[in-house]
C-alpha atoms as a PDB file:
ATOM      1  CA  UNK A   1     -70.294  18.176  -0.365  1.00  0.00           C
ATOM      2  CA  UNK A   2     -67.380  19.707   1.526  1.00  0.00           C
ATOM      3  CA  UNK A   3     -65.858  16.468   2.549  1.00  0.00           C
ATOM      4  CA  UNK A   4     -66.062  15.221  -1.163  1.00  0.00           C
ATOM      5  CA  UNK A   5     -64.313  18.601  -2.686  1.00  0.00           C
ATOM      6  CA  UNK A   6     -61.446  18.201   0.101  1.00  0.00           C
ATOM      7  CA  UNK A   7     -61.374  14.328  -0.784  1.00  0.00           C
ATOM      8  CA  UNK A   8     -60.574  15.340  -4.570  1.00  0.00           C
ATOM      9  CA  UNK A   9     -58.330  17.942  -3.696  1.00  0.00           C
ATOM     10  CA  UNK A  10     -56.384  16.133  -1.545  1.00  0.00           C
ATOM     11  CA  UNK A  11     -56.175  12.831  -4.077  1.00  0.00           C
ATOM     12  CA  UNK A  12     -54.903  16.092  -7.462  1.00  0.00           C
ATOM     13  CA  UNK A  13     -51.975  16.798  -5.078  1.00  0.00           C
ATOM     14  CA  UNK A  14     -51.640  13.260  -4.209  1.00  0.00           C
ATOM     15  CA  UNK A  15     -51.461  12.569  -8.056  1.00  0.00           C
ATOM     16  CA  UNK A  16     -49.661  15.785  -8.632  1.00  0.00           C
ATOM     17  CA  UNK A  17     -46.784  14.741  -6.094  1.00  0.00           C
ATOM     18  CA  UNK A  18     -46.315  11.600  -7.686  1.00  0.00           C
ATOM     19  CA  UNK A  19     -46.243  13.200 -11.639  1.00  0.00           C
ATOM     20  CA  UNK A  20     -43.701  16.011 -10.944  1.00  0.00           C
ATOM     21  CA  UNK A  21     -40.208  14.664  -9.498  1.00  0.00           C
ATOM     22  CA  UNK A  22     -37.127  16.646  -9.301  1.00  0.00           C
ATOM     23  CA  UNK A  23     -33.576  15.055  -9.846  1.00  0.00           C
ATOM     24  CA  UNK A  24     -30.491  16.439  -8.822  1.00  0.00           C
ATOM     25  CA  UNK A  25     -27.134  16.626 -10.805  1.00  0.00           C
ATOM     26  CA  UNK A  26     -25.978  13.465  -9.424  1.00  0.00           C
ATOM     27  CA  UNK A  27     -29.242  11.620  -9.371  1.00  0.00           C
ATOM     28  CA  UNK A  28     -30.945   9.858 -12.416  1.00  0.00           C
ATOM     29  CA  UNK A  29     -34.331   8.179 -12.548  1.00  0.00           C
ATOM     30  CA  UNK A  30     -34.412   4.817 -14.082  1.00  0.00           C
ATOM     31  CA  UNK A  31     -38.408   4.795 -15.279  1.00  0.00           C
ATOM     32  CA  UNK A  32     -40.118   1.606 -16.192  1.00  0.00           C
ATOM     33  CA  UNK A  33     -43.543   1.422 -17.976  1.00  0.00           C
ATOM     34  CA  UNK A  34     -45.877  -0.920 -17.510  1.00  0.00           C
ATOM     35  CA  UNK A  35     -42.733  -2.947 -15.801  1.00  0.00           C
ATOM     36  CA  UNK A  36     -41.035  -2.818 -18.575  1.00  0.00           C
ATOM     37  CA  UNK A  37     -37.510  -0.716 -18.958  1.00  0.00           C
ATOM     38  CA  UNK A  38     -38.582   2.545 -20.590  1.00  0.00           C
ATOM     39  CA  UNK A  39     -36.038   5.364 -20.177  1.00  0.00           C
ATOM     40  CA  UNK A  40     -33.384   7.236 -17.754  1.00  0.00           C
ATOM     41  CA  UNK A  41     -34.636  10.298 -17.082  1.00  0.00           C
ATOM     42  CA  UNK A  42     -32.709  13.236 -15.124  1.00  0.00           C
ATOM     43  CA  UNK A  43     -31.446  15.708 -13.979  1.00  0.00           C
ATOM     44  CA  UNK A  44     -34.163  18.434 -13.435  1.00  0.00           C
ATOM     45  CA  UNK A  45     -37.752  18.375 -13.137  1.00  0.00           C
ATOM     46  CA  UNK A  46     -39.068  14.957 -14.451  1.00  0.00           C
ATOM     47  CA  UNK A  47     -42.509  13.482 -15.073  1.00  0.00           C
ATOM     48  CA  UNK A  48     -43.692  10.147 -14.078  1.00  0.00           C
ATOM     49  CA  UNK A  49     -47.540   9.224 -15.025  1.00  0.00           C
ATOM     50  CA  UNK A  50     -48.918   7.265 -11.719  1.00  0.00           C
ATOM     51  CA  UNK A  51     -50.006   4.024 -12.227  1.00  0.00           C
ATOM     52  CA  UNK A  52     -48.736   3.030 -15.673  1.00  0.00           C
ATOM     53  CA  UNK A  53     -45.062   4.388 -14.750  1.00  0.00           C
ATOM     54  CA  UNK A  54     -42.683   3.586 -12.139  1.00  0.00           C
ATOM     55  CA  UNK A  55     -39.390   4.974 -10.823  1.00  0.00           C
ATOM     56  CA  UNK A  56     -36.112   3.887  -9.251  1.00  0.00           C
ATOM     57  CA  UNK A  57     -34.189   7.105  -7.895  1.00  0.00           C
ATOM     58  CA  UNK A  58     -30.029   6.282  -8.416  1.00  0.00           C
ATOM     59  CA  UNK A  59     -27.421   8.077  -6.611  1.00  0.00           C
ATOM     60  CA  UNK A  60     -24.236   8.177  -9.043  1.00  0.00           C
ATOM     61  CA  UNK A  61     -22.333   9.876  -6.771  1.00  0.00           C
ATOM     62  CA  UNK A  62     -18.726   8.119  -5.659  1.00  0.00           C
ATOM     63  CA  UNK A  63     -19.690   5.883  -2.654  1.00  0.00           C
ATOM     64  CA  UNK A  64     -17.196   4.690   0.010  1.00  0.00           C
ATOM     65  CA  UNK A  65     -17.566   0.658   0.767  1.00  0.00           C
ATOM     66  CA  UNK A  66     -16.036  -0.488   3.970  1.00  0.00           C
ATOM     67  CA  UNK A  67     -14.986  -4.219   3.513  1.00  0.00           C
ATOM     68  CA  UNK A  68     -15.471  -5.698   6.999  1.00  0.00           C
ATOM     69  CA  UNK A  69     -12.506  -7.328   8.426  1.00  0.00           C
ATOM     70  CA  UNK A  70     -11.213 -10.785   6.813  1.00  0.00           C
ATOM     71  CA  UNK A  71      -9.194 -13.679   8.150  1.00  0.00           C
ATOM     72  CA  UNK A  72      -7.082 -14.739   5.188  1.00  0.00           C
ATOM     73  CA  UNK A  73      -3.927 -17.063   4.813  1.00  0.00           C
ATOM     74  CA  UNK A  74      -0.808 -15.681   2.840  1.00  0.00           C
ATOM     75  CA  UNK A  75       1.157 -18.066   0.345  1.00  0.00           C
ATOM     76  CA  UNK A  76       3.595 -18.793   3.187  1.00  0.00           C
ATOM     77  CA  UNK A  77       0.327 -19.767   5.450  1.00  0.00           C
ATOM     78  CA  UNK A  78       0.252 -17.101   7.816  1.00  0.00           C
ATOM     79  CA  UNK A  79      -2.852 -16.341   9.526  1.00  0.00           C
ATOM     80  CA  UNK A  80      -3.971 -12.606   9.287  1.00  0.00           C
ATOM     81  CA  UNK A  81      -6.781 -10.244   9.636  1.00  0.00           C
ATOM     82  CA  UNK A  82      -7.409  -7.634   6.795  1.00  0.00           C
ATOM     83  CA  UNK A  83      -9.834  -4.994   6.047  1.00  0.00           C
ATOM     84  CA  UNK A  84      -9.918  -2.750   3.292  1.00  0.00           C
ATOM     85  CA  UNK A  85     -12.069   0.592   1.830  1.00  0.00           C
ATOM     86  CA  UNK A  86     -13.601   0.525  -1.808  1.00  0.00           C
ATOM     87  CA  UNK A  87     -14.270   3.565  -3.731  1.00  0.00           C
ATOM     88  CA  UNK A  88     -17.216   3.251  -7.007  1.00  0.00           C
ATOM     89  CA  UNK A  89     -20.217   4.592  -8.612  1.00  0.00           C
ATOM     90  CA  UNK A  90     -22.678   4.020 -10.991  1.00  0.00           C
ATOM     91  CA  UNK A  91     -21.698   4.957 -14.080  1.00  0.00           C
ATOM     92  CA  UNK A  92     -25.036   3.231 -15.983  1.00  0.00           C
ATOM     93  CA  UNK A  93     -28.132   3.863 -13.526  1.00  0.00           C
ATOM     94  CA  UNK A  94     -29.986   1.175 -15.824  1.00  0.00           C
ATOM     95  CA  UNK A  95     -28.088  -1.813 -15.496  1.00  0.00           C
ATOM     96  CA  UNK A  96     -27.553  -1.022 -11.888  1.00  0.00           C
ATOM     97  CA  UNK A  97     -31.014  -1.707 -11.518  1.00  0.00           C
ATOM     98  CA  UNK A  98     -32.062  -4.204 -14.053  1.00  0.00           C
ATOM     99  CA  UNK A  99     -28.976  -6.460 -14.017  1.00  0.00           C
ATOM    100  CA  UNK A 100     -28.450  -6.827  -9.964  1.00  0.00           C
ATOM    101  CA  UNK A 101     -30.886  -7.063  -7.591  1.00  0.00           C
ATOM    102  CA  UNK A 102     -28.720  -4.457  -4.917  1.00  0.00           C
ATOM    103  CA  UNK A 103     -25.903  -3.544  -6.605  1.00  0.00           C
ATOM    104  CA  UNK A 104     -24.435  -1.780  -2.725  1.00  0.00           C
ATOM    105  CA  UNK A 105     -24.757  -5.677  -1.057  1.00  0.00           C
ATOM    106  CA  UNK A 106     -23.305  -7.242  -4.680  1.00  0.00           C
ATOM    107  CA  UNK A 107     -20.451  -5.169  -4.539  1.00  0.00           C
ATOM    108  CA  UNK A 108     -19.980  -5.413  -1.056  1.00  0.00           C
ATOM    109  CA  UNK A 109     -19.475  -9.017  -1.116  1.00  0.00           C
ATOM    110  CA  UNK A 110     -17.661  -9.447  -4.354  1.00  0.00           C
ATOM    111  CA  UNK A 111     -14.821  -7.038  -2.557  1.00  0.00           C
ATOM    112  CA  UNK A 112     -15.235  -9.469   0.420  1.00  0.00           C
ATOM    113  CA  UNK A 113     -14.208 -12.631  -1.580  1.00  0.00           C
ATOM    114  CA  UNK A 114     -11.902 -10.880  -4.262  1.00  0.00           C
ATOM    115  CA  UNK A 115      -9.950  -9.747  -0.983  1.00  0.00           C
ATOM    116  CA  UNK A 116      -9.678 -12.856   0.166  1.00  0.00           C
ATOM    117  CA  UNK A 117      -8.641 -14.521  -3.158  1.00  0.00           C
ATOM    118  CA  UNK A 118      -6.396 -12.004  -3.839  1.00  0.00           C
ATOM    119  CA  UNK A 119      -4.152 -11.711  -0.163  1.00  0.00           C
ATOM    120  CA  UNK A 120      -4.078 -15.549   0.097  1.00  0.00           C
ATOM    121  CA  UNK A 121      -1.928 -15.611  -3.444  1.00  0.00           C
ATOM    122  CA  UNK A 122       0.633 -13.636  -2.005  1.00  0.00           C
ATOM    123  CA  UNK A 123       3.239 -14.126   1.278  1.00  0.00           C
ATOM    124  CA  UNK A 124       3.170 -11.952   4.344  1.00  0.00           C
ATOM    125  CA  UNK A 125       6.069  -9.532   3.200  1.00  0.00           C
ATOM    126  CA  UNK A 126       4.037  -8.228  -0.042  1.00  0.00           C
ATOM    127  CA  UNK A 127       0.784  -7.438   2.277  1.00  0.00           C
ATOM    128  CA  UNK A 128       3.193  -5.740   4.595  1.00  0.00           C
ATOM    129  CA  UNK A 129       5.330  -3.992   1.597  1.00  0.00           C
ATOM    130  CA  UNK A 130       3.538  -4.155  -1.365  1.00  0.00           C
ATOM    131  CA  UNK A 131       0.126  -2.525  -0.503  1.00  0.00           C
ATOM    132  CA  UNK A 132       0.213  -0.500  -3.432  1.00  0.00           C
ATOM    133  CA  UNK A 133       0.647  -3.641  -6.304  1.00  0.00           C
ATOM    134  CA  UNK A 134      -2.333  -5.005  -4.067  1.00  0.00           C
ATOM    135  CA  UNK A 135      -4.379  -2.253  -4.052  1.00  0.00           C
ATOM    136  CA  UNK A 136      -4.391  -2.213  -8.130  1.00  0.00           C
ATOM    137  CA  UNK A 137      -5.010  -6.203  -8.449  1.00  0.00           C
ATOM    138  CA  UNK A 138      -7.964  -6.067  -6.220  1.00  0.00           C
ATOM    139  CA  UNK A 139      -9.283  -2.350  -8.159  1.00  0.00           C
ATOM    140  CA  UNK A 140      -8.975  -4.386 -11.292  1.00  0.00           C
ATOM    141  CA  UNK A 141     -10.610  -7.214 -10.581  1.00  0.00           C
ATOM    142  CA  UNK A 142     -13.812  -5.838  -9.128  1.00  0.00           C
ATOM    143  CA  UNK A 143     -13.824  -3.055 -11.774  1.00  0.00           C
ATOM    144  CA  UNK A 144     -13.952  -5.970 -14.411  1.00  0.00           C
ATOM    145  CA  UNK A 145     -16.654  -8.178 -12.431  1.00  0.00           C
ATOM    146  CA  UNK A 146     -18.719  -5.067 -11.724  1.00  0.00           C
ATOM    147  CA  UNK A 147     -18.842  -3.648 -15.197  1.00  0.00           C
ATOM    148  CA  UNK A 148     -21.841  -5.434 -16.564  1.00  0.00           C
ATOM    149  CA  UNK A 149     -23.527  -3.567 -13.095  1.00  0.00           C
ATOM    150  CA  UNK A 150     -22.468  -0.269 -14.594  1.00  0.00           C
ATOM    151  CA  UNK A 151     -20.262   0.134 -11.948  1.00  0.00           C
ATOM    152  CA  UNK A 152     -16.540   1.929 -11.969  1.00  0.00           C
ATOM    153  CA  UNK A 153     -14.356   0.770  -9.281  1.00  0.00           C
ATOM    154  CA  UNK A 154     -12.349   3.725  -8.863  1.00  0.00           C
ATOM    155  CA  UNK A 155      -9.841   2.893  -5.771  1.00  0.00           C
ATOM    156  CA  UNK A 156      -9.073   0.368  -3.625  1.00  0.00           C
ATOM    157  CA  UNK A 157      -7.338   0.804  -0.415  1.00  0.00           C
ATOM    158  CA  UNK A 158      -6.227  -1.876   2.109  1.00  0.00           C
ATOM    159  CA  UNK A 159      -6.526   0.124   5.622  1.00  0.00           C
ATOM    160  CA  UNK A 160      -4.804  -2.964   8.671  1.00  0.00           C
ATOM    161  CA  UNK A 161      -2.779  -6.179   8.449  1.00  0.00           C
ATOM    162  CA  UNK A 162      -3.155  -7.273  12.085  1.00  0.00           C
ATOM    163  CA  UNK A 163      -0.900  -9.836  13.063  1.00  0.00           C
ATOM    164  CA  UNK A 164      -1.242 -12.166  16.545  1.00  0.00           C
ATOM    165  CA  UNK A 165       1.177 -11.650  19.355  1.00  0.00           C
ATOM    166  CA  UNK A 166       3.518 -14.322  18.519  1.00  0.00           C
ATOM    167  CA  UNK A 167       4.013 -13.513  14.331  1.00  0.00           C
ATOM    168  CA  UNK A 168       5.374  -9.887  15.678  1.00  0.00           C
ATOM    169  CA  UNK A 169       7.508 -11.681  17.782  1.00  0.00           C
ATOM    170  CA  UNK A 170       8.979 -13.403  15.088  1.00  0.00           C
ATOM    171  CA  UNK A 171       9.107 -10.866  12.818  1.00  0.00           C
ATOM    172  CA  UNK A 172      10.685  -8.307  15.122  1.00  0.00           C
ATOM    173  CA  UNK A 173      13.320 -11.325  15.609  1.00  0.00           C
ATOM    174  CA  UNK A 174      13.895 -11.722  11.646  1.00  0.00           C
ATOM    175  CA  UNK A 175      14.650  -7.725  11.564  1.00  0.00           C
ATOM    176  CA  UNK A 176      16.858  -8.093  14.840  1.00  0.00           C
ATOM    177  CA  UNK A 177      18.858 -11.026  12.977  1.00  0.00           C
ATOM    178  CA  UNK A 178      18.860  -8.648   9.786  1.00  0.00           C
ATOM    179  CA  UNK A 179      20.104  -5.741  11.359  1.00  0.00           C
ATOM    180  CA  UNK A 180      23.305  -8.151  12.709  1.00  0.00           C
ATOM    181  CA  UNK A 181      24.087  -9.922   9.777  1.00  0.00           C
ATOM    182  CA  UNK A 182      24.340  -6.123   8.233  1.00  0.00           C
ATOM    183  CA  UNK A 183      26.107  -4.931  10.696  1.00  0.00           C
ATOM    184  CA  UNK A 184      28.335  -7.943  10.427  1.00  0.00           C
ATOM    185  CA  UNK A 185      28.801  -7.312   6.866  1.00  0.00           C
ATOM    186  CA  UNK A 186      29.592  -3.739   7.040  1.00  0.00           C
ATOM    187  CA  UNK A 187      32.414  -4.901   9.749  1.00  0.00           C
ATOM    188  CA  UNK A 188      34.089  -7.466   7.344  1.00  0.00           C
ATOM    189  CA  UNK A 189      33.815  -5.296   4.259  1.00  0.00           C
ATOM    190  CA  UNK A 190      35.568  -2.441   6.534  1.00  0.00           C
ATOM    191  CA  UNK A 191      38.078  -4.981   7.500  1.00  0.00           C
ATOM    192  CA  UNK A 192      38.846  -6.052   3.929  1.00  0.00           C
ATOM    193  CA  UNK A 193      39.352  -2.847   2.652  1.00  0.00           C
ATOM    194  CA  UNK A 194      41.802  -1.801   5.673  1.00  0.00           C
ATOM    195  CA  UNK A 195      43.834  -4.659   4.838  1.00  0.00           C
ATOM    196  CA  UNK A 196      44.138  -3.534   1.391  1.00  0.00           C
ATOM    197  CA  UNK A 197      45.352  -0.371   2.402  1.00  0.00           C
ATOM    198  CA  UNK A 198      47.415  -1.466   4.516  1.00  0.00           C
ATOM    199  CA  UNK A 199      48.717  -3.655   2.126  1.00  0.00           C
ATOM    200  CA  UNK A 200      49.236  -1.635  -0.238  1.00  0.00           C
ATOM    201  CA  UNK A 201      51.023   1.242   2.546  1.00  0.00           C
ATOM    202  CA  UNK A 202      53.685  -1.444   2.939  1.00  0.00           C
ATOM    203  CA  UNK A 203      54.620  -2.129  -0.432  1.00  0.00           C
ATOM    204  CA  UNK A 204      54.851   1.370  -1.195  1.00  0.00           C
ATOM    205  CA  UNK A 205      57.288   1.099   2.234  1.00  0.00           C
ATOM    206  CA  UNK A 206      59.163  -1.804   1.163  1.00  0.00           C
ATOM    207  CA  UNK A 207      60.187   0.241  -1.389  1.00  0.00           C
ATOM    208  CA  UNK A 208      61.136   3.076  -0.626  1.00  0.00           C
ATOM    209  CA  UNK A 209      63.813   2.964   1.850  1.00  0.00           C
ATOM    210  CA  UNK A 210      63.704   6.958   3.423  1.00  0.00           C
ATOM    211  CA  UNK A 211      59.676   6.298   3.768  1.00  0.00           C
ATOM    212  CA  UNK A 212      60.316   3.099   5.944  1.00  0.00           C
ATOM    213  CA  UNK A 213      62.617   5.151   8.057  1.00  0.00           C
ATOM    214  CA  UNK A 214      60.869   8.231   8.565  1.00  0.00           C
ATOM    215  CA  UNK A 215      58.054   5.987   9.757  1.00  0.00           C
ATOM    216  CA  UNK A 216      59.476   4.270  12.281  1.00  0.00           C
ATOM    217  CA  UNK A 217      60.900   7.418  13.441  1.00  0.00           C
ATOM    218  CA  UNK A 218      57.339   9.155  13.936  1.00  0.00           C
ATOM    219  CA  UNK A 219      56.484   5.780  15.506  1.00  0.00           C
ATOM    220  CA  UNK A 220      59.123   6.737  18.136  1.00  0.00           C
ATOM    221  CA  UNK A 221      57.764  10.424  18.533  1.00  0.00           C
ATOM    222  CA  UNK A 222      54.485   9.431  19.160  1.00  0.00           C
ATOM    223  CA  UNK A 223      55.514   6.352  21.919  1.00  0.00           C
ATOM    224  CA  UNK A 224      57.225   9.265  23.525  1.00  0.00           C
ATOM    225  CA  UNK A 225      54.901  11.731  23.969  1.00  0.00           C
ATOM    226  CA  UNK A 226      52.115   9.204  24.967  1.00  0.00           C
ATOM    227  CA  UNK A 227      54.258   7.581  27.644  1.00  0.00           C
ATOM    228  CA  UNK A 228      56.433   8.435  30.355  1.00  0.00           C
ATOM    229  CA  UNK A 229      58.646   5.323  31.267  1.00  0.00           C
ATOM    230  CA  UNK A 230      61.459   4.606  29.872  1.00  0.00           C
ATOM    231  CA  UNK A 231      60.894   1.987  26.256  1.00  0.00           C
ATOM    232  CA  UNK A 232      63.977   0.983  25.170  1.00  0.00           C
ATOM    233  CA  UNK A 233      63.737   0.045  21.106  1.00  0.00           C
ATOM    234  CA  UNK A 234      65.970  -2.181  19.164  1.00  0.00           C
ATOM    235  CA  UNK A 235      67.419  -0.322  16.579  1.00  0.00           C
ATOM    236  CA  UNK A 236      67.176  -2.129  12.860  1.00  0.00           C
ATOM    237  CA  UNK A 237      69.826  -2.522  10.685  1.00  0.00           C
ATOM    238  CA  UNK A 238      68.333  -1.321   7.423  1.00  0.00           C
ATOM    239  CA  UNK A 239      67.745   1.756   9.257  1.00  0.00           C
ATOM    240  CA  UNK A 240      71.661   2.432   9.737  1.00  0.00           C
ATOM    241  CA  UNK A 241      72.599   0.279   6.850  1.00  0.00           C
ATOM    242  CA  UNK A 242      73.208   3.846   4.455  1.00  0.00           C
ATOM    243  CA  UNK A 243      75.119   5.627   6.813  1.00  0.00           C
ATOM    244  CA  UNK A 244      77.561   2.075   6.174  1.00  0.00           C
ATOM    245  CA  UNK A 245      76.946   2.233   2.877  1.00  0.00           C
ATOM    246  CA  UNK A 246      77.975   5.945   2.206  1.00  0.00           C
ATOM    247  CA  UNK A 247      81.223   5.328   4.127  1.00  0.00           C
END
C-alpha cells in the first residue's frame, strides 16, 4: 500500500511538472494540440495539459552567428578567405518553428552562401574599402530570405579578408608605385607653378628698369658675403645706360 501511494505521488508531480511551465521575458512557448498549431503562449507562468498538448520553448533574444571562414573569388578573380558575424532573432516564435525545420542551421547556411554570392560580385579593393556597403547588401539579403522564418537580421559584420603571401606582395607594390607617381606629381605641379612665378617676377623686371637694377645689385651683396675669392662681374649696359642718358 505504501509503494502504491508513493507511486501516485510521484506520477501528480510528474504530471504537475509537466502542466505548470514558467517563461521568461524573452522566451515564448509555441504550444501545439493534438499536433496541430494551437497558440504562443508566454511570458509568465503557462499551462500545458500532458498528453494532448505539446511545447516548443523559443529564445527571442538577439543571437550572434559566426559564419565560418569562406574561400571566395572577387570580380577581378582574386582568391580570398572571408569570415563574417551575423546578428538576428526571432521576431515570430511560430513560424520559426512551423516553417523551418532549425531555423539556427537555416540561417547559418543561408549567411554562408549569401556571403559567398555577395563578395564574388565585387573586386578586391571594395572588400578591402568598402566593408560597410557590404555589410548592408549581405544584412539585406538575409533579412529578406529569412522573413517568412520570422527572423530579423539585425547586423552584419565582415570580421578578416586574408590574403596569400604573394597578393600582399603585390599590393604593397601597387601602394609603393602610388605613393611615387604622387610624389612625382606633387614635384611637377611645384615645378609648374615656380616657373610661373618666376615668370611672372621677370616681366614685372623687364619692366621696370630701377627693379632690374636693384636686383642684380643684391645679387652682388649676397655673392660677397657667401664667398671669399675674388668674382669679377661684367658690368651690363642697361645698368649704366641712365647715368648716359641723364647727361
Amino acid at each position: 500500500m505504501y509503494y502504491f501511494w508513493a507511486s501516485l505521488i510521484l506520477l501528480a508531480v510528474v504530471i504537475l511538472a509537466n502542466t505548470f511551465h514558467m517563461m521568461r521575458e524573452y522566451e515564448r512557448a509555441v504550444v501545439f494540440l493534438l499536433g496541430k498549431f494551437y497558440q504562443v503562449k508566454g511570458p509568465g507562468l503557462i499551462i500545458v495539459i500532458p498528453v494532448i498538448q505539446q511545447m516548443v520553448r523559443v529564445d527571442l533574444r538577439t543571437r550572434v552567428l559566426d559564419v565560418p571562414t569562406q574561400d571566395v573569388i572577387s570580380r577581378d578573380n582574386v582568391s580570398v578567405k572571408v569570415n563574417a558575424v551575423i546578428y538576428f532573432r526571432v521576431v515570430d516564435a511560430k513560424q520559426a518553428i512551423i516553417n523551418v525545420e532549425n531555423f539556427l542551421e537555416a540561417t547559418s547556411q543561408l549567411s554562408q552562401t549569401t556571403l559567398r554570392s555577395i563578395l564574388g560580385q565585387h573586386e578586391l579593393d571594395e572588400m578591402l574599402t568598402a566593408r560597410d556597403h557590404l555589410n548592408e547588401a549581405i544584412q539585406t539579403i538575409l533579412d529578406e530570405q529569412t522573413d517568412t522564418w520570422g527572423i530579423k537580421v539585425s547586423n552584419v559584420e565582415i570580421k578578416h579578408v586574408d590574403l596569400d603571401e604573394s597578393m600582399i606582395r603585390a599590393i604593397a607594390k601597387q601602394a609603393e608605385a602610388e605613393r611615387e607617381r604622387r610624389a612625382k606629381v606633387i614635384h611637377a605641379i611645384g615645378e609648374l607653378e615656380a616657373s610661373e612665378k618666376l615668370l611672372q617676377a621677370a616681366k614685372v623686371l623687364s619692366q621696370q628698369q630701377q627693379a632690374l637694377q636693384l636686383r642684380y645689385m643684391q645679387t652682388l651683396t649676397e655673392v660677397a658675403v657667401d664667398k671669399n675669392s675674388t668674382i669679377i662681374f661684367p658690368l651690363p649696359v642697361d645698368l649704366i645706360k641712365p647715368f648716359f642718358e641723364k647727361e
